[in-house]
Protein backbone atom coordinates (compact mmCIF):
# COMPACT_ATOMS: atom_id res chain seq x y z
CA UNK A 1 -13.66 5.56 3.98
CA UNK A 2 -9.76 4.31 3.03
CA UNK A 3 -9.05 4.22 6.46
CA UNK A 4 -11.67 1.34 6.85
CA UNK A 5 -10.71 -0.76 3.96
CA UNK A 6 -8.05 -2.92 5.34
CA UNK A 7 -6.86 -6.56 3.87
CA UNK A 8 -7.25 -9.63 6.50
CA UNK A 9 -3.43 -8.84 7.06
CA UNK A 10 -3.51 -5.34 7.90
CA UNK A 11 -2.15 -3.40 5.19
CA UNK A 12 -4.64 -0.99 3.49
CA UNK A 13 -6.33 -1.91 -0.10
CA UNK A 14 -6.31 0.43 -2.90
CA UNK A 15 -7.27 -1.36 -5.24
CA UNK A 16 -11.34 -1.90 -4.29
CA UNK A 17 -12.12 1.48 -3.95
CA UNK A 18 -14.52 1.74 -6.72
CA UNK A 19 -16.06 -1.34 -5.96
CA UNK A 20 -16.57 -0.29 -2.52
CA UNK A 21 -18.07 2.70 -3.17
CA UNK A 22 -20.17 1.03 -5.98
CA UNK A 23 -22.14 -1.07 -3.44
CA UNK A 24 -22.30 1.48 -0.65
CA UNK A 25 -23.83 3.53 -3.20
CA UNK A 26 -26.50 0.94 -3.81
CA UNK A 27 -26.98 0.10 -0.02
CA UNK A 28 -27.57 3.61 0.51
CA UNK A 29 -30.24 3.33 -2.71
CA UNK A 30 -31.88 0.26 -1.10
CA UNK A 31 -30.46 -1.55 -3.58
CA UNK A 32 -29.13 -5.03 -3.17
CA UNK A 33 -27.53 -7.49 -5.52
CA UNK A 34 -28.37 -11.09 -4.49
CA UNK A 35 -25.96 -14.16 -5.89
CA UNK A 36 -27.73 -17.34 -7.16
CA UNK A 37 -26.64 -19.26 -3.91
CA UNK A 38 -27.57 -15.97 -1.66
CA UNK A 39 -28.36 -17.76 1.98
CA UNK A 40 -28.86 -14.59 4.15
CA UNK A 41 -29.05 -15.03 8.33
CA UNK A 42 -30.55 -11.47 8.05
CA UNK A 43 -33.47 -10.09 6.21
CA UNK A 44 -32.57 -7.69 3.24
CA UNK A 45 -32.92 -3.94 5.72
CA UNK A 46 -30.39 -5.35 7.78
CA UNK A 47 -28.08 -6.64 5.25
CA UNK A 48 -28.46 -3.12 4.05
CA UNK A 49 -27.88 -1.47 7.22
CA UNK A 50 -24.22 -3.62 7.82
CA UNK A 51 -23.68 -2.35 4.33
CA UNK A 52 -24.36 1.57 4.74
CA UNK A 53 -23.15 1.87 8.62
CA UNK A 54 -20.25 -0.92 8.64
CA UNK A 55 -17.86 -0.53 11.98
CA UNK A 56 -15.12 -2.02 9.43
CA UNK A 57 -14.93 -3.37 5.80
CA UNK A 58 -12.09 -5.94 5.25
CA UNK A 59 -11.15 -7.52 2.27
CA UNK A 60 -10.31 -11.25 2.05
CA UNK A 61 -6.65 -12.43 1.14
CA UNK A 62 -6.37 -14.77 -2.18
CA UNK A 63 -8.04 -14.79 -5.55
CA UNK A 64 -11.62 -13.57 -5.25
CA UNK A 65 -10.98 -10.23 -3.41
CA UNK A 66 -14.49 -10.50 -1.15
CA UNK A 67 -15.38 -7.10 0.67
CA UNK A 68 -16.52 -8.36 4.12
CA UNK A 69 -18.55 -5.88 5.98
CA UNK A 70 -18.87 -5.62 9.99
CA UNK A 71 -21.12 -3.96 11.92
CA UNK A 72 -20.88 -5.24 15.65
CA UNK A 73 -20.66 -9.00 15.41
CA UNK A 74 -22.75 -9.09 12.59
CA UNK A 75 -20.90 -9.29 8.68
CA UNK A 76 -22.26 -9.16 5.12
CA UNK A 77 -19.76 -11.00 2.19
CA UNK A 78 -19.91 -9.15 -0.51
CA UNK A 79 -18.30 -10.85 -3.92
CA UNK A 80 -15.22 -9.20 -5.18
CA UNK A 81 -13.62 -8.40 -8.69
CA UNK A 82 -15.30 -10.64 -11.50
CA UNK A 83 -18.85 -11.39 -13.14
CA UNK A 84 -20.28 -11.75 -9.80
CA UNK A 85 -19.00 -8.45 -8.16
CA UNK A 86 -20.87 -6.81 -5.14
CA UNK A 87 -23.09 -9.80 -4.88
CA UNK A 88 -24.24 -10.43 -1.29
């Protein structure tokens, strides 16, 4: 899984481990935590599907530390560190 984790620049993360694991854990548990302003362009068993069988996880550059997930052409945003984290 570290091999996929990989900042918009490149280099690898190390610090988002847990977090990733946290809501791969719950995708794989059919679990999904929804934000207030949650606007999906996919219905929740896909958004779970990107989440469990991503090609690629990124995470964003700046501040908020968002895991993005990508399966194909398709990507989840997933909230990073903070009171909102691993909100789709």
């Amino acid at each position: 899984m570290e091999s996929l984790v990989r900042h918009a620049d490149g280099s690898r993360a190390q610090t988002t481990q847990e977090s990733l694991k946290d809501v791969i854990q719950r995708a794989r548990e059919g679990k999904l935590l929804k934000a207030r302003n949650y606007h999906p362009h996919f219905d929740d068993s896909t958004v779970l599907k990107i989440i469990k069988d991503a090609d690629a996880i990124y995470q964003s550059e700046g501040k908020a530390g968002r895991l993005i997930f990508r399966k194909g052409t398709d990507i989840v945003v997933v909230e990073g560190p903070g009171s909102s984290q691993g909100n789709v």
